[in-house]
Protein backbone atom coordinates (compact mmCIF):
# COMPACT_ATOMS: atom_id res chain seq x y z
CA UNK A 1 103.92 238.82 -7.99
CA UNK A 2 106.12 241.23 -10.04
CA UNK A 3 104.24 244.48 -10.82
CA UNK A 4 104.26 245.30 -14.35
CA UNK A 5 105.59 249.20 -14.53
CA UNK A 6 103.34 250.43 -16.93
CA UNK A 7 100.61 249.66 -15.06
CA UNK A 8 99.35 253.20 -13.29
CA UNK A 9 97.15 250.84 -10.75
CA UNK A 10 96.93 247.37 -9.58
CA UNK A 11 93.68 245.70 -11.15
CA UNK A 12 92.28 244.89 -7.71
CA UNK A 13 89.88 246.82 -5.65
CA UNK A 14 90.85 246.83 -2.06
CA UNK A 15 88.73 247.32 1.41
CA UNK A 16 90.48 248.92 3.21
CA UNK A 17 89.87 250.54 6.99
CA UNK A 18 89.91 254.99 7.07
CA UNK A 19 92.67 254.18 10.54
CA UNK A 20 95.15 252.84 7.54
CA UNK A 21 94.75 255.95 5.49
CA UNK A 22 96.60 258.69 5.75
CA UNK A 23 95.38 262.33 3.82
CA UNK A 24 98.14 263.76 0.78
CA UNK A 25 96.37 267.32 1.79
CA UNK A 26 94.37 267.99 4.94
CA UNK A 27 91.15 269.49 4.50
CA UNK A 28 90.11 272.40 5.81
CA UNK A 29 87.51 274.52 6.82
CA UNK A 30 87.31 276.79 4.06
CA UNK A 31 87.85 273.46 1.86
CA UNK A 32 84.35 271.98 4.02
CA UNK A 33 82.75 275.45 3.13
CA UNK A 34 83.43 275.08 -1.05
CA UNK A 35 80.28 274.51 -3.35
CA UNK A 36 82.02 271.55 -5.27
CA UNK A 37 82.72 269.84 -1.23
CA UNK A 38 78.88 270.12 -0.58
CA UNK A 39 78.31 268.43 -3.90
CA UNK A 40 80.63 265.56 -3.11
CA UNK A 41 79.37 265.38 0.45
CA UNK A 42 75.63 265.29 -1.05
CA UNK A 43 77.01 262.11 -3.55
CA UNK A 44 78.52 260.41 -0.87
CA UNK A 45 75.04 260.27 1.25
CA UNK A 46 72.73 259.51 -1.46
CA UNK A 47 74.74 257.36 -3.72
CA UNK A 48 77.78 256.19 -2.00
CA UNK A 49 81.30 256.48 -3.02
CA UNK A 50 80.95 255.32 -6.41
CA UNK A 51 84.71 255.60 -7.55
CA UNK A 52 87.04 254.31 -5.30
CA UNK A 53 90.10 256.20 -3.29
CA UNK A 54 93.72 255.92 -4.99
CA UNK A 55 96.35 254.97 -2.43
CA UNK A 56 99.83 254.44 -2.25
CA UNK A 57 101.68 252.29 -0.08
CA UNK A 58 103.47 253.54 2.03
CA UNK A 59 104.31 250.20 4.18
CA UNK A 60 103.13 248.37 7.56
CA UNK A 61 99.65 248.70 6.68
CA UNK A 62 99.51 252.49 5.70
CA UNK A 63 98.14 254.01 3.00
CA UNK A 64 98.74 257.92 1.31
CA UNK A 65 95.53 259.01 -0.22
CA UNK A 66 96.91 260.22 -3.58
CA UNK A 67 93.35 260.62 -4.91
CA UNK A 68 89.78 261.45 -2.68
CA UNK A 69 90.89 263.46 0.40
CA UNK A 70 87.74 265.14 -0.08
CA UNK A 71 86.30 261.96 0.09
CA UNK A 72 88.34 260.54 2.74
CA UNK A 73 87.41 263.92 4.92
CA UNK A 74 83.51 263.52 4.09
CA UNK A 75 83.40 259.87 4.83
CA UNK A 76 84.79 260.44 8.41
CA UNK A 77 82.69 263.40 9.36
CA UNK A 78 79.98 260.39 8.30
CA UNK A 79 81.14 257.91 10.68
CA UNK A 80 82.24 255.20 7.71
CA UNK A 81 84.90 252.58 9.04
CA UNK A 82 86.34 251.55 5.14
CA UNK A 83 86.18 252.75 1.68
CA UNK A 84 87.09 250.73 -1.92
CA UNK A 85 90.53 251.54 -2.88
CA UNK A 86 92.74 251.41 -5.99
CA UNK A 87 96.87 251.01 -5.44
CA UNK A 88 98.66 253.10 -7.61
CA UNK A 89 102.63 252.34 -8.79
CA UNK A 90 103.58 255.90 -8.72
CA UNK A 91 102.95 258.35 -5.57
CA UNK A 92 102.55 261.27 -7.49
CA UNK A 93 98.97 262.53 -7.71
CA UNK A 94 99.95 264.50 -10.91
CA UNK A 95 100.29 261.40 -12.85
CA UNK A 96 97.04 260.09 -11.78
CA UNK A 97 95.39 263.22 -13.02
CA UNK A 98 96.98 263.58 -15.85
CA UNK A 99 94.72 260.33 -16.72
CA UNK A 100 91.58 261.45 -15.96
CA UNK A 101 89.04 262.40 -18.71
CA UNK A 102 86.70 265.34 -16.83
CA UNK A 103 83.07 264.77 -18.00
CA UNK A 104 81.87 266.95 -20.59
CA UNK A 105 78.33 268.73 -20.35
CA UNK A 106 76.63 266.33 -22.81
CA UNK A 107 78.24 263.41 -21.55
CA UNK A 108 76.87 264.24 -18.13
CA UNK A 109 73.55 264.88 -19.65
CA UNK A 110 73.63 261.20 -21.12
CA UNK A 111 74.37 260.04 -18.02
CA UNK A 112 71.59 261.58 -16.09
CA UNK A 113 69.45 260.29 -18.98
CA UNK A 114 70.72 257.14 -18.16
CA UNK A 115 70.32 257.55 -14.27
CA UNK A 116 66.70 259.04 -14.84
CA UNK A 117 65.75 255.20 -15.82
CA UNK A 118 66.56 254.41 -12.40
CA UNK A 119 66.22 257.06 -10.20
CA UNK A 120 63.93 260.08 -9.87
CA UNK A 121 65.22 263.86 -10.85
CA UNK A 122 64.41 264.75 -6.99
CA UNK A 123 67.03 262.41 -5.91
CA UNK A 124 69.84 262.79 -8.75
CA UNK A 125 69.46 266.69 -7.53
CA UNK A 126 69.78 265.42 -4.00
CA UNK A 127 72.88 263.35 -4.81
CA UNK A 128 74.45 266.14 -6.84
CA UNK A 129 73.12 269.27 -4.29
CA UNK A 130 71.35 271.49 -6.94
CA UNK A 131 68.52 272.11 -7.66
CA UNK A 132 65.54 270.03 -9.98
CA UNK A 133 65.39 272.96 -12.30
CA UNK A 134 68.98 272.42 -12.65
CA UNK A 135 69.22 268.38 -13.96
CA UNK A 136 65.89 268.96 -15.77
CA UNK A 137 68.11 271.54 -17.70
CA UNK A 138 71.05 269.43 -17.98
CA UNK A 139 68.68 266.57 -19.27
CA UNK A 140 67.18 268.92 -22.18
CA UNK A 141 70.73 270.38 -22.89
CA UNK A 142 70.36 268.58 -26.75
CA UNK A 143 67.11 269.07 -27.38
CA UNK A 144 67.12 270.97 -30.67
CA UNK A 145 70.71 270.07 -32.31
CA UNK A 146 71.41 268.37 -34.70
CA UNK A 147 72.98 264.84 -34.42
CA UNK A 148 76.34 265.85 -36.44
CA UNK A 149 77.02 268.76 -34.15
CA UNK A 150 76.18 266.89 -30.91
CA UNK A 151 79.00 264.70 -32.36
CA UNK A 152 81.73 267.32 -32.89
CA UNK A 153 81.12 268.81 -29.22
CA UNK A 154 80.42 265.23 -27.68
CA UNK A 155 83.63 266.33 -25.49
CA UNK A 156 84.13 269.93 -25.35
CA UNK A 157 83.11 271.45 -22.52
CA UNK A 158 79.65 273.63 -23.97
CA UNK A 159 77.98 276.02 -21.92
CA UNK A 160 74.43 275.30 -21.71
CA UNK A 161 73.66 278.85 -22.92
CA UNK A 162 75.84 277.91 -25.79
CA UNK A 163 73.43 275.12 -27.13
CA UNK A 164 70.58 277.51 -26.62
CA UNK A 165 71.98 279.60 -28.96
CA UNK A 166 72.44 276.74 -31.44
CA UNK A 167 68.98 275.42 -31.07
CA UNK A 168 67.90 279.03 -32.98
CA UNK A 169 70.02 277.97 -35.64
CA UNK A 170 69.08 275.54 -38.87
CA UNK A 171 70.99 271.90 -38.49
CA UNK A 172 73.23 273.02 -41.50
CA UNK A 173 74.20 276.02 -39.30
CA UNK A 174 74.38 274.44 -36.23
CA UNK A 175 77.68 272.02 -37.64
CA UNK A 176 79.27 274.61 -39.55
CA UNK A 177 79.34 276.62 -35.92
CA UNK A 178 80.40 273.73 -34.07
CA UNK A 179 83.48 273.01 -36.40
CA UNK A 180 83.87 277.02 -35.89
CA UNK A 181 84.10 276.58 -31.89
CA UNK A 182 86.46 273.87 -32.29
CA UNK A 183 88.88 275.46 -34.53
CA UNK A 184 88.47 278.69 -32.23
CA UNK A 185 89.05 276.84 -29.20
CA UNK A 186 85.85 278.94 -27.49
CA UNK A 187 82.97 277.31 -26.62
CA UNK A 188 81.52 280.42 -24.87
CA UNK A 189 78.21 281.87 -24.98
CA UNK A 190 79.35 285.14 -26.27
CA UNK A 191 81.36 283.05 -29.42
CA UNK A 192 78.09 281.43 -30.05
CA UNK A 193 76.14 284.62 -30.11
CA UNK A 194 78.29 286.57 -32.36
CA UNK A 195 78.08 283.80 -35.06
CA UNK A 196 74.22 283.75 -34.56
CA UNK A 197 74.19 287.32 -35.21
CA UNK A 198 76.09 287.06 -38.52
CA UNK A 199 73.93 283.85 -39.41
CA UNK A 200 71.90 285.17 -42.45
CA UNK A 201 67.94 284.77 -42.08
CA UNK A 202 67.43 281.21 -44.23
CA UNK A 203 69.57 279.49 -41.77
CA UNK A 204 67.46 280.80 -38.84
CA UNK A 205 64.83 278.41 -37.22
CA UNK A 206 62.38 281.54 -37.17
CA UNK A 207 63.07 285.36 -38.18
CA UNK A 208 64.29 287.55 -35.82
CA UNK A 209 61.81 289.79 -34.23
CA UNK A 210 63.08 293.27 -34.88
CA UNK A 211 62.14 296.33 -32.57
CA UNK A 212 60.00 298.35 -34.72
CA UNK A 213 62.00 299.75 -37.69
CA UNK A 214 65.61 298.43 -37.97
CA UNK A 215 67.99 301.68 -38.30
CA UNK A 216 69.68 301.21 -41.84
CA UNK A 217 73.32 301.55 -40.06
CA UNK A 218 72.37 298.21 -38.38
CA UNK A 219 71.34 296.84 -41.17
CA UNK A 220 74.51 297.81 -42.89
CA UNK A 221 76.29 296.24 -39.64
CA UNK A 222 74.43 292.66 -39.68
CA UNK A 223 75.14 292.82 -43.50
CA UNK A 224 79.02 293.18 -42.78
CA UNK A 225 78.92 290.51 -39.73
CA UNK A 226 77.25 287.81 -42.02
CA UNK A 227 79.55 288.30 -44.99
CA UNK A 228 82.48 288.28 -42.70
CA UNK A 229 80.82 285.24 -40.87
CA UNK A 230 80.62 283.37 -44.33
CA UNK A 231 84.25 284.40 -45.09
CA UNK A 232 85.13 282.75 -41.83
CA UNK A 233 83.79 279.84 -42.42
CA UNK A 234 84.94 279.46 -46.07
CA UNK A 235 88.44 279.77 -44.76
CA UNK A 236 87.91 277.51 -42.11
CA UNK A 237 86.53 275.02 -44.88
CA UNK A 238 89.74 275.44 -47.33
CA UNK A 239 92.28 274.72 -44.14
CA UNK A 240 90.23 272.16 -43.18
CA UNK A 241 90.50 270.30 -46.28
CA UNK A 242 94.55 270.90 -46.74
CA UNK A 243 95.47 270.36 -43.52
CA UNK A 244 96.16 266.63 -43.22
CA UNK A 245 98.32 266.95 -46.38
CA UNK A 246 99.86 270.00 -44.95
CA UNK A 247 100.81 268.24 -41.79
CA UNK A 248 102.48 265.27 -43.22
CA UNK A 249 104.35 267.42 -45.65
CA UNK A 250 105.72 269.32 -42.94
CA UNK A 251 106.41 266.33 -40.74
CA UNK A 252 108.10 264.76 -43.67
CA UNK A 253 110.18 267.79 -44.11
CA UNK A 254 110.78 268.58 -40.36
CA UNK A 255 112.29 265.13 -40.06
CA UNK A 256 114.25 265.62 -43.37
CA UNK A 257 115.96 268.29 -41.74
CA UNK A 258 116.65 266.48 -38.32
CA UNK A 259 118.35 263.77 -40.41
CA UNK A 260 121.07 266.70 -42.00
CA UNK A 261 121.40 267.99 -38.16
CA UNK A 262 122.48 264.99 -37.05
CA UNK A 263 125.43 265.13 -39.78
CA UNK A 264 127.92 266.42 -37.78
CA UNK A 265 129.86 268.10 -40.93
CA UNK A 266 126.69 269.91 -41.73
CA UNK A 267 126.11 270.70 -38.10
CA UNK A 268 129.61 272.01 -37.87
CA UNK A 269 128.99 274.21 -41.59
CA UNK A 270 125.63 275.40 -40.14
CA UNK A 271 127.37 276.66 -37.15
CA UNK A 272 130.12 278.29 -38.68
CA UNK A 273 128.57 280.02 -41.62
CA UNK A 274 124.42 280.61 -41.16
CA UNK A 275 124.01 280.50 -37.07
CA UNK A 276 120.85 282.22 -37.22
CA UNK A 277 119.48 279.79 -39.85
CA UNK A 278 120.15 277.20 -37.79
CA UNK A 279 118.97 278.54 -34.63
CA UNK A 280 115.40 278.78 -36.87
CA UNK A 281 115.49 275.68 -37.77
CA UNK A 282 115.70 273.80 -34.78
CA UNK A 283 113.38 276.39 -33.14
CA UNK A 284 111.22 274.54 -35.45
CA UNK A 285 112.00 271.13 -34.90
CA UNK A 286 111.47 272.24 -31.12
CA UNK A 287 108.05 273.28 -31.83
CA UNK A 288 107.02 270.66 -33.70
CA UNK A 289 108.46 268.02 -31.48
CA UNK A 290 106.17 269.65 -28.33
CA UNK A 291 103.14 270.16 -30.56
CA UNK A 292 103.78 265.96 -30.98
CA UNK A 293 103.58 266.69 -34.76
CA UNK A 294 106.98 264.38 -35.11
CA UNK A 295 108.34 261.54 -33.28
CA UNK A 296 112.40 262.23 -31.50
CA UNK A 297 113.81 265.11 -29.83
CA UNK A 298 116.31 267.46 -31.97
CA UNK A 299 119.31 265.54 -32.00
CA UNK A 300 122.57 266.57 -30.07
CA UNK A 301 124.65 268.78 -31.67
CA UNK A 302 128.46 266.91 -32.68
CA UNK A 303 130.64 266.88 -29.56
CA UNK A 304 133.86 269.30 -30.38
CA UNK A 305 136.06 271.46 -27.52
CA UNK A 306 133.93 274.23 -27.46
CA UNK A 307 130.47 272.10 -26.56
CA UNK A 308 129.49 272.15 -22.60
């Protein structure tokens, strides 16, 4: 059966034996000795190799592991005879990672929600290899925000100190910070922390506890941080609301301007007479064709005897 060759895997899940498998990467020692191996090799015990290897064929029965050498390694050391794989149409393991969505921190707390119907915390820390304090933390990550701004980080990756700092904050608060970590592109702790401290006192769950007297200059300071906060986030707001019409005005315009490139008279003009204006503009049309702003590439410049 013809495969179809947009298909990154074939849909079937095959057994096959570890002899017919052959390692992309060997694993070594040091590789054994890594925190994130232990984990895996702690998974495979308890739970079992839940998502299957991804192979390539390589022909007369052999397979390339292009995906789960880890888990190739682990399930030898654990005297397995087969494992559940997937066959790939392309042998490069950069294309198969290039698909896969990493879990975010409060998708993996919904799944250990989900897995805590099943199973106990003492095992899901057994399968993972940390400890209970750790998944009870991971299960109470959300506890405390606010459904809208749960929604907006659903797949950033938050630090868990990060949605401590939110739960001090007032729901209202908590989303406009959320849409502030997005458009930052920081989902640190220390981000979070700074915009708590310019977060003025009615958007506060309770009052800050101050050391005896606050020192006027510190006052002053917090003063400055919140207006510059609110500033911020006012800013934020106004782009936020422009920006869809800005992009498709720009879009609209970029590919105005790749239409007159590709007139080989007004190439030829642009080339003779304002170089540096066109270099701009189809630094431009470069940019906006990486950014995937606008469909097409810039388009080729008019053949004449000086082109190479």
């Amino acid at each position: 059966m013809a495969t179809d060759p947009k298909l990154g895997f074939l849909p079937d899940v095959l057994e096959l034996t570890l002899s017919q498998l052959k390692p992309e990467r060997p694993v070594d020692d040091k590789m054994r000795r890594n925190k994130k191996y232990r984990q895996i090799a702690a998974s495979v015990k308890h739970v079992g190799v839940i998502e299957p290897l991804i192979v390539y064929r390589e022909g007369r029965g052999k397979y390339r592991v292009v995906d789960g050498n880890k888990r190739l390694d682990i399930l030898s050391e654990q005297g397995a005879t087969s494992v559940r794989c997937l066959l790939t149409t392309d042998d490069e393991a950069y294309t198969y990672n290039k698909r896969v969505n990493y879990l975010s921190p409060i998708g993996e707390h919904f799944m250990i929600l989900r897995a805590l119907s099943h199973v106990s915390e003492s095992r899901i820390a057994a399968a993972a290899d940390v400890d209970v304090a750790t998944i009870r933390t991971k299960r109470s990550l959300i506890e405390g925000v606010c459904p809208e701004a749960v929604d907006a980080l659903k797949d950033k990756r938050v630090t868990a100190a990060a949605f401590r700092l939110l739960r001090r904050m007032k729901a209202l608060r908590q989303v406009d910070v959320a849409r502030l970590m997005i458009a930052a592109n920081n989902y640190s702790q220390r981000f979070v922390e700074a915009l708590l401290v310019g977060t003025p006192e009615d958007l506060l769950i309770e009052p800050r506890r101050e050391r005896g007297s606050a020192r006027p200059d510190m006052l002053r300071m917090r003063a400055a941080l919140e207006r510059e906060t609110e500033t911020l986030l006012r800013d934020y707001k106004t782009v936020e609301a422009s920006y869809g019409k800005d992009v498709l005005t720009l879009s609209v315009s970029i590919a105005y301007v790749k239409r007159l490139l590709a007139n080989a008279r007004i190439l030829r003009y642009l080339e003779k007479r304002h170089p540096d204006f066109l270099d701009q503009l189809q630094k431009v049309i470069a940019e906006m064709s990486t950014e995937g702003k606008i469909d097409g590439m810039i388009p080729a410049p008019a053949q004449n005897d000086e082109s190479t």
